[in-house]
Protein backbone atom coordinates (compact mmCIF):
# COMPACT_ATOMS: atom_id res chain seq x y z
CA UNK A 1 96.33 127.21 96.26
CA UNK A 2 98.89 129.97 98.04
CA UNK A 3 102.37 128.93 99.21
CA UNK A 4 100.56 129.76 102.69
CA UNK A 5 97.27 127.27 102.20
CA UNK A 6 99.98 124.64 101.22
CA UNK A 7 102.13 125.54 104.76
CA UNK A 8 98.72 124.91 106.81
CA UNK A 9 97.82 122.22 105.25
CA UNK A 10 100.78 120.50 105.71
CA UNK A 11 101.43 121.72 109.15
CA UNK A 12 97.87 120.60 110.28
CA UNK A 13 98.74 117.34 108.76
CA UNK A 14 102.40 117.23 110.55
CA UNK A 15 100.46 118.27 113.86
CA UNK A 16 97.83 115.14 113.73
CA UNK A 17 101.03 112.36 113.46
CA UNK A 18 101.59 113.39 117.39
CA UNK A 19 98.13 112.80 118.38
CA UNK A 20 97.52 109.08 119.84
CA UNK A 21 94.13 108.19 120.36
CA UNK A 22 92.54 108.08 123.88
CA UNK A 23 89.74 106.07 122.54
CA UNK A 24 89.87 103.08 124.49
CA UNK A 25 88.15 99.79 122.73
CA UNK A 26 85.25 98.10 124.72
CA UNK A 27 85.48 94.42 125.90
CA UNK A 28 82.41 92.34 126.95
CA UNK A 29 82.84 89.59 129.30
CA UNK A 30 80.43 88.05 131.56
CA UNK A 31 79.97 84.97 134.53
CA UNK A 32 76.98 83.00 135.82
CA UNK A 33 74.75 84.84 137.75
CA UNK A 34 74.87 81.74 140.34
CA UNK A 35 71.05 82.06 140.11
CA UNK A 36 69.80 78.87 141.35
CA UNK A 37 65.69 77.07 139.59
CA UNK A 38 62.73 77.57 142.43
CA UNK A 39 65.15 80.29 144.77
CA UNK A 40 64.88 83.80 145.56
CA UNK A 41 67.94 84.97 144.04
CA UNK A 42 69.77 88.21 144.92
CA UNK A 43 71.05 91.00 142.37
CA UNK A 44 74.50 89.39 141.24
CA UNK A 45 75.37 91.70 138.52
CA UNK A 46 76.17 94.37 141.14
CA UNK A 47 78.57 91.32 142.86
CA UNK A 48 79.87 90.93 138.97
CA UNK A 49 80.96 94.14 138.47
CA UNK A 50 82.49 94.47 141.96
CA UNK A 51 84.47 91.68 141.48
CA UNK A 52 86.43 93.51 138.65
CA UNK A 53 85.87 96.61 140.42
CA UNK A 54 88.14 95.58 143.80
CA UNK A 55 90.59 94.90 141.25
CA UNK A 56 90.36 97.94 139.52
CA UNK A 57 88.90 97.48 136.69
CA UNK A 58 86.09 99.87 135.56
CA UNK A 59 83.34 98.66 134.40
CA UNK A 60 81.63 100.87 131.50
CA UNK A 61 78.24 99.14 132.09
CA UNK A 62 75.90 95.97 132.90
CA UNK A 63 73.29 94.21 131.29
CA UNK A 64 72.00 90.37 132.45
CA UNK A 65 71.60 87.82 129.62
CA UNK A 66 70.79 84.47 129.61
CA UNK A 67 72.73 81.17 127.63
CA UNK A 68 70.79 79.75 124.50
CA UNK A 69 72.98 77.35 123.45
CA UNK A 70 73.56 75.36 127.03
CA UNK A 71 70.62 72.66 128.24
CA UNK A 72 70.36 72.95 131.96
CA UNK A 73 67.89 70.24 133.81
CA UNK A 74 64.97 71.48 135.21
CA UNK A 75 64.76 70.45 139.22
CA UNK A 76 64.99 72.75 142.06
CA UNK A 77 68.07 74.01 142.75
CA UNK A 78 69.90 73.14 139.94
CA UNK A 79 71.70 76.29 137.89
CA UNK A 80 69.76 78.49 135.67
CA UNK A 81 71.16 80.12 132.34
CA UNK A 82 71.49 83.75 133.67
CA UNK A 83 74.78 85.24 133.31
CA UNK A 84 75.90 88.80 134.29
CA UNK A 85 77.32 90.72 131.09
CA UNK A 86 79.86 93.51 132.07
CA UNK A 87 81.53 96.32 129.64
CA UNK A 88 85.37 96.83 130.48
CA UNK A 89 88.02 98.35 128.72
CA UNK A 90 89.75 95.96 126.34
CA UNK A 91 93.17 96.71 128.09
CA UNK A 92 91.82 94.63 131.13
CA UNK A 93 90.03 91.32 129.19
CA UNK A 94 93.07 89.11 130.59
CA UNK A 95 92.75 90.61 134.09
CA UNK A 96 89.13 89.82 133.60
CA UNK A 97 89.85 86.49 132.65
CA UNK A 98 91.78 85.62 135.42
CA UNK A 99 89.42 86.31 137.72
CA UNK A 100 86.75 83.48 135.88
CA UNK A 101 85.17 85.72 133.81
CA UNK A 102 85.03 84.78 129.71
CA UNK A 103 84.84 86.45 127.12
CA UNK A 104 80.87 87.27 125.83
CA UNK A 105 82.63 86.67 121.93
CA UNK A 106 83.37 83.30 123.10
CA UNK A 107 79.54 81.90 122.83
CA UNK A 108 79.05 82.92 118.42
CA UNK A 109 78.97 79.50 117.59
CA UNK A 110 77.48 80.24 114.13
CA UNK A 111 75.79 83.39 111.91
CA UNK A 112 72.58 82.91 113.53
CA UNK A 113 72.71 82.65 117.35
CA UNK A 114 75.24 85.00 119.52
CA UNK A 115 74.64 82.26 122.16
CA UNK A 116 73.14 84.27 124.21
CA UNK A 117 70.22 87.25 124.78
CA UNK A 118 69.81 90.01 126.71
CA UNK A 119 67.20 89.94 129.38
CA UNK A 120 65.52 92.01 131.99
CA UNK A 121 67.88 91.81 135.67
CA UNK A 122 65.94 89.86 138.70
């Protein structure tokens, strides 16, 4: 390898050390839906994500899922499950989480359930 090769390399090399990365990690957190057994229940994912939106945090995307780990009674009226699953940037999980929302890690309990599934939105 030339004296030059060895100068680009090393320059190239020198040149990456200034670089930080823009990449910006991905947090999941989520709520209840406040979906209510036997009720017409609105869209609260769009209320989910507006909640962290008014405080400016962008929300990457949204996806409903429901609790598998949690019994809930079965009678009218009584809560259901659903929860609204939101995509934020990882700089804003404790703004998140001061506004009641947890974090969607938070429900492993074990290997074989995440605690949770992904279902269609109402």
């Amino acid at each position: 390898m030339s004296l030059r090769s060895l100068f680009y390399v090393f320059a190239f090399l020198a040149a990456g050390c200034n670089i930080q990365s823009t990449e910006v990690g991905t947090s999941y957190v989520y709520e209840s839906s406040g979906y209510k057994q036997c009720e017409n229940n609105s869209s609260s994912i769009n209320v989910s994500a507006q909640k962290l939106v008014s405080e400016g945090i962008n929300v990457t995307s949204k996806q409903c899922g429901e609790l598998t780990q949690t019994a809930m009674i079965s009678v009218c009226g009584a809560p259901t499950a659903d929860i609204n699953i939101l995509a934020i940037a990882q700089v804003d999980t404790d703004k998140a989480l001061t506004l009641g929302f947890l974090e969607l890690s938070s429900l492993k309990k074990d290997s074989e359930d995440d605690g949770y599934i992904i279902k269609e939105c109402l």
